[in-house]
C-alpha atoms as a PDB file:
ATOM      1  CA  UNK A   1     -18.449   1.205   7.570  1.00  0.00           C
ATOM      2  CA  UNK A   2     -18.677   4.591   6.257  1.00  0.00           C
ATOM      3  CA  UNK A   3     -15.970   6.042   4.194  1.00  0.00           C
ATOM      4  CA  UNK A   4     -13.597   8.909   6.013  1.00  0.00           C
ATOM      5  CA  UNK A   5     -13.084  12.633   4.335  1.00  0.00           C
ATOM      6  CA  UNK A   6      -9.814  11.051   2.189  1.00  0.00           C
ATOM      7  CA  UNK A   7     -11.723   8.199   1.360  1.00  0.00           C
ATOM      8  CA  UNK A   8     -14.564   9.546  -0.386  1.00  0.00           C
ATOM      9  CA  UNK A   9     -12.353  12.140  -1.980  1.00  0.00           C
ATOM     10  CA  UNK A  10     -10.698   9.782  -3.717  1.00  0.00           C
ATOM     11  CA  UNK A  11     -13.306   7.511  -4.854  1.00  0.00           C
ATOM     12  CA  UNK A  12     -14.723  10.811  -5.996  1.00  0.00           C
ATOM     13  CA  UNK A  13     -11.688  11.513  -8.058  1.00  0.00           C
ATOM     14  CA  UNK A  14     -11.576   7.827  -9.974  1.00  0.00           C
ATOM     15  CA  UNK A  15     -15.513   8.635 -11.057  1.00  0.00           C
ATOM     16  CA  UNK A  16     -14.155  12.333 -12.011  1.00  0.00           C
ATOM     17  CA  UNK A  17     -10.592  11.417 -14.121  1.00  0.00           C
ATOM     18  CA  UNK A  18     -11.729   7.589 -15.045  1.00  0.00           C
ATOM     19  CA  UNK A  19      -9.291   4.665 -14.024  1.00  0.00           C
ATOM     20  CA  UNK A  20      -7.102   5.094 -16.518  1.00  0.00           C
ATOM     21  CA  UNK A  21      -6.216   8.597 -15.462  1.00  0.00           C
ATOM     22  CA  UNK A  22      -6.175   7.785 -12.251  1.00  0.00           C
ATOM     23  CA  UNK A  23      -3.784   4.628 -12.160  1.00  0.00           C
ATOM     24  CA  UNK A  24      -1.090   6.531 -14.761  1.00  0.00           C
ATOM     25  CA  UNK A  25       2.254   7.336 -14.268  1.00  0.00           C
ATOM     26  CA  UNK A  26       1.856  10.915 -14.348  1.00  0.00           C
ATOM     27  CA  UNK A  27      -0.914  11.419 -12.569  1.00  0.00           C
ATOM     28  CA  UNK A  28      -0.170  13.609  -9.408  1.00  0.00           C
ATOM     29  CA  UNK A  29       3.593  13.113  -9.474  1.00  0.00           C
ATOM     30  CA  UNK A  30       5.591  13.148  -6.590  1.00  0.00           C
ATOM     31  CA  UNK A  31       6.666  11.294  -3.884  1.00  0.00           C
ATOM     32  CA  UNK A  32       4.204   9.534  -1.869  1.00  0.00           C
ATOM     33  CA  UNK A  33       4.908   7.524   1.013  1.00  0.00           C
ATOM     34  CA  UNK A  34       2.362   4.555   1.713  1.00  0.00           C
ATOM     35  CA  UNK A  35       2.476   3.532   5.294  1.00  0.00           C
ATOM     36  CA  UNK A  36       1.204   0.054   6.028  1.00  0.00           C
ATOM     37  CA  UNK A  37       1.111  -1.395   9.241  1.00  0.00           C
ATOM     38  CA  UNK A  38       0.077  -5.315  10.279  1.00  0.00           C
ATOM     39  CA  UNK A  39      -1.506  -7.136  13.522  1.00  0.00           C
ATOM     40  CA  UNK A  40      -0.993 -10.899  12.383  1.00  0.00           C
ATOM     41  CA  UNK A  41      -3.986 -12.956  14.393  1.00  0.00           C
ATOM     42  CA  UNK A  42      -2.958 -15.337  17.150  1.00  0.00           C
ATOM     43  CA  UNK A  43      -3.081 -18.406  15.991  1.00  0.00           C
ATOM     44  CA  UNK A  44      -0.453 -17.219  13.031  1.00  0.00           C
ATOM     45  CA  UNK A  45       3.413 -18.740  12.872  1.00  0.00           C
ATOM     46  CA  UNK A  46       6.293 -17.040  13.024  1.00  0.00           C
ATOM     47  CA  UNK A  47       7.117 -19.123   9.753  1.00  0.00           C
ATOM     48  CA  UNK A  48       3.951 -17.193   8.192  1.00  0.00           C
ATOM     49  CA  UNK A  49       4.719 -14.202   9.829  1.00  0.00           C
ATOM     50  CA  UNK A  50       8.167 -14.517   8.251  1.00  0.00           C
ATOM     51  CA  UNK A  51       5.873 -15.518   4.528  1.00  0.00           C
ATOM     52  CA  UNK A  52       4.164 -12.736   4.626  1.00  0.00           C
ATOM     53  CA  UNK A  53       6.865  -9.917   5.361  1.00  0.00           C
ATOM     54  CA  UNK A  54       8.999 -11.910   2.370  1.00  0.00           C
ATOM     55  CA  UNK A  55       6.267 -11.597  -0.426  1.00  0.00           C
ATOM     56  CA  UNK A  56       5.207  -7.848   0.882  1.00  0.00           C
ATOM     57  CA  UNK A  57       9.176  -7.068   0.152  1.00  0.00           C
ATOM     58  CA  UNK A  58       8.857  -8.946  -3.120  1.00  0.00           C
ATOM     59  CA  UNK A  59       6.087  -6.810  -4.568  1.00  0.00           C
ATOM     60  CA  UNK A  60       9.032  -3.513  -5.067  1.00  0.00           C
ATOM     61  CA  UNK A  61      10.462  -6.122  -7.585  1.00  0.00           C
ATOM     62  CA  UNK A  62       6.863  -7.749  -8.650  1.00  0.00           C
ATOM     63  CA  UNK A  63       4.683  -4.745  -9.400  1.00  0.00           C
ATOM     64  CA  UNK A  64       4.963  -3.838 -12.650  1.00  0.00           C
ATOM     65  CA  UNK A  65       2.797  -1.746 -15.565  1.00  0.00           C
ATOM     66  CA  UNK A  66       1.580  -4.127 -18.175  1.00  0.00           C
ATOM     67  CA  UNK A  67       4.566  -2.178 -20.065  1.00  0.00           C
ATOM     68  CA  UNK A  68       7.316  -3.781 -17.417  1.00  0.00           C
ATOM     69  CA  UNK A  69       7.749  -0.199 -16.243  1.00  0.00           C
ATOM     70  CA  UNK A  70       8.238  -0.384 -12.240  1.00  0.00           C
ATOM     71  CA  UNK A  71       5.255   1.440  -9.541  1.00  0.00           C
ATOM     72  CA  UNK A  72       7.111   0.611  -6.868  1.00  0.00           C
ATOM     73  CA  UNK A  73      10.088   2.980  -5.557  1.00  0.00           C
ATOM     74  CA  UNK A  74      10.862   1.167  -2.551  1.00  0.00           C
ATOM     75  CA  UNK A  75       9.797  -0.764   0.254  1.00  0.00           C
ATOM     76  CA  UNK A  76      11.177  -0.603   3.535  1.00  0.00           C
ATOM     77  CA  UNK A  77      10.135  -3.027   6.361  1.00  0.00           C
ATOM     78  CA  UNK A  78      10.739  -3.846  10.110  1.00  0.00           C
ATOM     79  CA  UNK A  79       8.877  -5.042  13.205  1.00  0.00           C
ATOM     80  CA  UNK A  80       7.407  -2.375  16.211  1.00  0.00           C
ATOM     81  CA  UNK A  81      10.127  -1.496  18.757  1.00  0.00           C
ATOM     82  CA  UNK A  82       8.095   1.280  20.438  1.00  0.00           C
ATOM     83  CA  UNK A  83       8.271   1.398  23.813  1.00  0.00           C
ATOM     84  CA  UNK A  84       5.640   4.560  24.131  1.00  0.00           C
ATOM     85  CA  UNK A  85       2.354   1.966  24.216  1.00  0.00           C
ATOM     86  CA  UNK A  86       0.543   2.949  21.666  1.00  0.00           C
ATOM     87  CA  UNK A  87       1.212   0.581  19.268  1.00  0.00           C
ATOM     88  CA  UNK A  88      -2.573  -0.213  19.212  1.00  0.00           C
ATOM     89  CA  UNK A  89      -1.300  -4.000  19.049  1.00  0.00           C
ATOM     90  CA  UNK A  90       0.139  -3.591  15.296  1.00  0.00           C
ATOM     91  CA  UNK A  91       3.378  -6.222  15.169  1.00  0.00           C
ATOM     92  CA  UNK A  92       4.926  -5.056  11.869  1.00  0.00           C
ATOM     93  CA  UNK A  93       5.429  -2.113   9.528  1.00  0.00           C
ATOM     94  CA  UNK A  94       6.086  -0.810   5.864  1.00  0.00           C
ATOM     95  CA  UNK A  95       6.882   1.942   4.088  1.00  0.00           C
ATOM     96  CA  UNK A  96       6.671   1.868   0.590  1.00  0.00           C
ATOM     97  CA  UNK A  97       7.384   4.796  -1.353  1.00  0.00           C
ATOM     98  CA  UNK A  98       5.831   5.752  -5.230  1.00  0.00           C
ATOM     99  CA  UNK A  99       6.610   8.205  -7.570  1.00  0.00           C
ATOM    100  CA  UNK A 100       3.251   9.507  -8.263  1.00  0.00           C
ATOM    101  CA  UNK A 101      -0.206   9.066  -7.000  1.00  0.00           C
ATOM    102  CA  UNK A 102      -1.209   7.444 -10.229  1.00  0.00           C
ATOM    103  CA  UNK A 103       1.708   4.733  -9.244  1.00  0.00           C
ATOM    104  CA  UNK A 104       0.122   4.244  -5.833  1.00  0.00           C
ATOM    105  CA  UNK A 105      -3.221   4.127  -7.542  1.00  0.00           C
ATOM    106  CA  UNK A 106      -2.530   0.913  -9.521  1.00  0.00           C
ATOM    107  CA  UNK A 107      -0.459  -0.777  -7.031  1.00  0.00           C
ATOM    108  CA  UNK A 108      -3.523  -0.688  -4.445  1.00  0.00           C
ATOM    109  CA  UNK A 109      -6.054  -1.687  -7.163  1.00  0.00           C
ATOM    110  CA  UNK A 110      -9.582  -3.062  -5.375  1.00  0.00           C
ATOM    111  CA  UNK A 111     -11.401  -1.949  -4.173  1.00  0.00           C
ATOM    112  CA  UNK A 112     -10.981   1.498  -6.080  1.00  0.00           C
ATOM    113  CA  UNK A 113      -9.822   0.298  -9.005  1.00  0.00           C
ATOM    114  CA  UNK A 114     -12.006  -2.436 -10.334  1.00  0.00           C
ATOM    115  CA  UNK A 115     -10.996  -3.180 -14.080  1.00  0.00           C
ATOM    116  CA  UNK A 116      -8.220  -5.239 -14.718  1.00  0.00           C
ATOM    117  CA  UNK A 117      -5.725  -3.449 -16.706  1.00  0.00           C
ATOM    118  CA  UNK A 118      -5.624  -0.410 -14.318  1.00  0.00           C
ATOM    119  CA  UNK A 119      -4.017  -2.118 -11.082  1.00  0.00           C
ATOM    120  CA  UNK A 120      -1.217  -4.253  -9.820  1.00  0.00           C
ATOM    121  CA  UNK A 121      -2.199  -8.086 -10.053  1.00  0.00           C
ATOM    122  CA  UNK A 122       0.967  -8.808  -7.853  1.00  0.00           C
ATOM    123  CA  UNK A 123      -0.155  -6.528  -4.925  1.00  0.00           C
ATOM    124  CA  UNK A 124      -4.087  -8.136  -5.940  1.00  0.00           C
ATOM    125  CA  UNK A 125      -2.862 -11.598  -5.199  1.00  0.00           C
ATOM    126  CA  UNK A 126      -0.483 -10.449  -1.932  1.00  0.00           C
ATOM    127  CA  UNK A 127      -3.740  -9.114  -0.367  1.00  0.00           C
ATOM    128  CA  UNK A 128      -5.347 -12.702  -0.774  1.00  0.00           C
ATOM    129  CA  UNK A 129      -2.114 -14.580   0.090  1.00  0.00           C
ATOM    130  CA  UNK A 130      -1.783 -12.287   3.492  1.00  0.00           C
ATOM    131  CA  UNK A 131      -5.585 -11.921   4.351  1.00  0.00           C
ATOM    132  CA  UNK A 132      -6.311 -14.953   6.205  1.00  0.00           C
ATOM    133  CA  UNK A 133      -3.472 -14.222   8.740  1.00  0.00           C
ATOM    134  CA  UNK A 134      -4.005 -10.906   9.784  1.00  0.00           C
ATOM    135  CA  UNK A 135      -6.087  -9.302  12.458  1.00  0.00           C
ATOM    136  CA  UNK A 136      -5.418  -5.630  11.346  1.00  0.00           C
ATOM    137  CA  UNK A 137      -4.435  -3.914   8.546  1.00  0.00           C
ATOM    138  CA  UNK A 138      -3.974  -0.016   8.619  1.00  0.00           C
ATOM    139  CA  UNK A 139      -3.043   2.103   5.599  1.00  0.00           C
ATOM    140  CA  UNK A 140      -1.890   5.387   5.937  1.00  0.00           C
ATOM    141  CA  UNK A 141      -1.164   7.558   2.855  1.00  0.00           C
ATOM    142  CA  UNK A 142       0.432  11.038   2.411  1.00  0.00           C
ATOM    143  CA  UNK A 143       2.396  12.998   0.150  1.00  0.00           C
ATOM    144  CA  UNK A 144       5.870  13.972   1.210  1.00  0.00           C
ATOM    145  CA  UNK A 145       6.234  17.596   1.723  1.00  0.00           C
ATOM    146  CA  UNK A 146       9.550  19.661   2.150  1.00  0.00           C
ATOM    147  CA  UNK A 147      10.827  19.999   5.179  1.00  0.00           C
ATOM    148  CA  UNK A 148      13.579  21.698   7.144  1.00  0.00           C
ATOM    149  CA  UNK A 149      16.631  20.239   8.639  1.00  0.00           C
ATOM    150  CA  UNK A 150      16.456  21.120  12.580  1.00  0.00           C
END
Protein backbone atom coordinates (compact mmCIF):
# COMPACT_ATOMS: atom_id res chain seq x y z
CA UNK A 1 0.00 0.00 0.00
CA UNK A 2 1.49 3.27 -0.55
CA UNK A 3 2.35 5.50 2.28
CA UNK A 4 -0.10 8.78 2.85
CA UNK A 5 1.45 12.60 3.01
CA UNK A 6 1.97 12.05 7.16
CA UNK A 7 3.33 8.85 6.59
CA UNK A 8 6.16 9.49 4.46
CA UNK A 9 6.87 12.66 6.37
CA UNK A 10 7.63 10.92 9.15
CA UNK A 11 9.59 8.10 7.93
CA UNK A 12 11.41 10.97 6.29
CA UNK A 13 12.09 12.56 9.61
CA UNK A 14 13.57 9.14 11.46
CA UNK A 15 16.21 8.94 8.25
CA UNK A 16 16.75 12.91 8.86
CA UNK A 17 17.16 13.09 13.07
CA UNK A 18 18.23 9.15 13.47
CA UNK A 19 16.13 6.92 15.94
CA UNK A 20 17.53 8.05 18.77
CA UNK A 21 16.42 11.60 18.19
CA UNK A 22 13.43 10.65 17.12
CA UNK A 23 12.17 8.24 20.00
CA UNK A 24 13.56 10.92 22.92
CA UNK A 25 11.79 12.56 25.43
CA UNK A 26 12.24 15.90 24.17
CA UNK A 27 11.78 15.56 20.89
CA UNK A 28 8.74 17.69 19.67
CA UNK A 29 7.23 18.21 23.11
CA UNK A 30 3.79 18.62 23.67
CA UNK A 31 0.77 16.97 23.98
CA UNK A 32 -0.16 14.51 21.47
CA UNK A 33 -3.20 12.61 21.43
CA UNK A 34 -2.98 9.04 19.70
CA UNK A 35 -6.35 7.89 18.60
CA UNK A 36 -6.70 4.16 18.10
CA UNK A 37 -9.68 2.57 17.08
CA UNK A 38 -10.44 -1.54 16.78
CA UNK A 39 -12.86 -3.88 14.55
CA UNK A 40 -12.26 -7.31 16.45
CA UNK A 41 -12.99 -10.19 13.56
CA UNK A 42 -16.06 -12.36 13.95
CA UNK A 43 -15.15 -15.29 15.12
CA UNK A 44 -13.45 -13.29 18.32
CA UNK A 45 -14.98 -13.72 22.16
CA UNK A 46 -16.20 -11.33 24.17
CA UNK A 47 -13.68 -12.94 26.77
CA UNK A 48 -10.85 -11.84 24.14
CA UNK A 49 -12.47 -8.84 23.36
CA UNK A 50 -12.46 -8.15 27.10
CA UNK A 51 -8.20 -9.52 26.88
CA UNK A 52 -7.42 -7.30 24.62
CA UNK A 53 -9.02 -3.91 25.94
CA UNK A 54 -7.29 -5.10 29.55
CA UNK A 55 -3.61 -5.37 28.23
CA UNK A 56 -4.14 -2.11 25.78
CA UNK A 57 -5.05 -0.27 29.34
CA UNK A 58 -2.05 -1.99 30.90
CA UNK A 59 0.53 -0.58 28.51
CA UNK A 60 -0.02 3.40 30.42
CA UNK A 61 1.53 1.40 33.39
CA UNK A 62 3.87 -1.06 31.11
CA UNK A 63 5.63 1.30 28.72
CA UNK A 64 8.53 2.42 30.06
CA UNK A 65 12.19 4.02 28.82
CA UNK A 66 14.92 1.55 29.45
CA UNK A 67 15.54 4.32 32.32
CA UNK A 68 11.91 3.36 34.06
CA UNK A 69 10.88 6.86 33.01
CA UNK A 70 7.02 6.59 31.85
CA UNK A 71 5.90 7.41 27.66
CA UNK A 72 2.65 6.96 28.40
CA UNK A 73 0.39 9.96 29.84
CA UNK A 74 -2.78 8.25 29.76
CA UNK A 75 -5.01 5.96 28.19
CA UNK A 76 -8.55 6.30 28.01
CA UNK A 77 -10.85 3.54 26.57
CA UNK A 78 -14.56 2.70 25.78
CA UNK A 79 -16.69 0.89 23.20
CA UNK A 80 -18.66 2.91 19.98
CA UNK A 81 -22.04 4.34 21.08
CA UNK A 82 -22.57 6.38 17.89
CA UNK A 83 -25.71 6.36 16.63
CA UNK A 84 -24.73 8.69 13.37
CA UNK A 85 -23.62 5.32 11.15
CA UNK A 86 -20.50 5.93 10.35
CA UNK A 87 -18.73 3.95 12.54
CA UNK A 88 -17.18 2.19 9.47
CA UNK A 89 -17.78 -1.11 11.64
CA UNK A 90 -14.93 -0.13 14.33
CA UNK A 91 -16.30 -1.80 17.90
CA UNK A 92 -13.86 -0.09 20.30
CA UNK A 93 -11.75 3.00 20.93
CA UNK A 94 -8.60 4.63 22.66
CA UNK A 95 -7.15 7.59 23.36
CA UNK A 96 -3.88 7.65 24.63
CA UNK A 97 -2.22 10.76 25.28
CA UNK A 98 2.00 11.48 25.26
CA UNK A 99 3.96 14.18 26.26
CA UNK A 100 6.04 14.58 23.27
CA UNK A 101 6.28 13.18 19.84
CA UNK A 102 9.53 11.53 20.72
CA UNK A 103 7.28 9.63 23.57
CA UNK A 104 4.79 8.56 20.92
CA UNK A 105 7.71 7.65 18.73
CA UNK A 106 9.03 4.85 20.99
CA UNK A 107 5.81 3.63 22.22
CA UNK A 108 4.72 2.77 18.46
CA UNK A 109 8.17 1.29 17.63
CA UNK A 110 7.90 -1.06 14.17
CA UNK A 111 7.62 -0.54 11.80
CA UNK A 112 9.39 2.99 12.04
CA UNK A 113 11.51 2.30 14.57
CA UNK A 114 13.44 -0.83 13.92
CA UNK A 115 16.40 -1.08 16.54
CA UNK A 116 15.72 -2.29 19.76
CA UNK A 117 16.62 0.20 22.29
CA UNK A 118 14.58 3.02 20.60
CA UNK A 119 10.88 1.62 21.13
CA UNK A 120 8.45 0.24 23.61
CA UNK A 121 8.83 -3.70 23.86
CA UNK A 122 5.49 -3.68 25.91
CA UNK A 123 3.42 -1.94 23.13
CA UNK A 124 5.86 -4.47 20.54
CA UNK A 125 4.47 -7.52 22.21
CA UNK A 126 0.59 -5.96 22.65
CA UNK A 127 0.58 -5.62 18.81
CA UNK A 128 1.39 -9.48 18.52
CA UNK A 129 -0.83 -10.48 21.48
CA UNK A 130 -3.92 -8.37 19.77
CA UNK A 131 -3.13 -9.07 16.00
CA UNK A 132 -4.70 -12.28 15.41
CA UNK A 133 -8.13 -10.97 16.65
CA UNK A 134 -8.66 -7.97 14.89
CA UNK A 135 -10.15 -7.12 11.55
CA UNK A 136 -9.18 -3.35 11.63
CA UNK A 137 -6.93 -1.28 13.19
CA UNK A 138 -6.95 2.59 12.54
CA UNK A 139 -4.45 5.04 14.03
CA UNK A 140 -5.03 8.49 14.04
CA UNK A 141 -2.39 10.94 15.36
CA UNK A 142 -2.43 14.73 16.03
CA UNK A 143 -1.05 17.26 18.15
CA UNK A 144 -3.38 19.06 20.50
CA UNK A 145 -3.78 22.62 19.65
CA UNK A 146 -5.40 25.46 21.83
CA UNK A 147 -8.66 25.96 21.62
CA UNK A 148 -11.47 28.21 22.77
CA UNK A 149 -14.17 27.53 25.21
CA UNK A 150 -17.63 28.12 23.21
Amino acid sequence: MPLDTAAQMVRDEVHNVGMARFTAPDFHPGTIRHVVMFQFKPQTTQAERDEVTKRFVALAKLSHRPDGHAVVASIETGPQISGENADLGLEQGYLVTFRSEGDRNFYVGRPLVTDKRYYDPAHDAFKAFAGPYLERAVVFDFPVKAGSAP
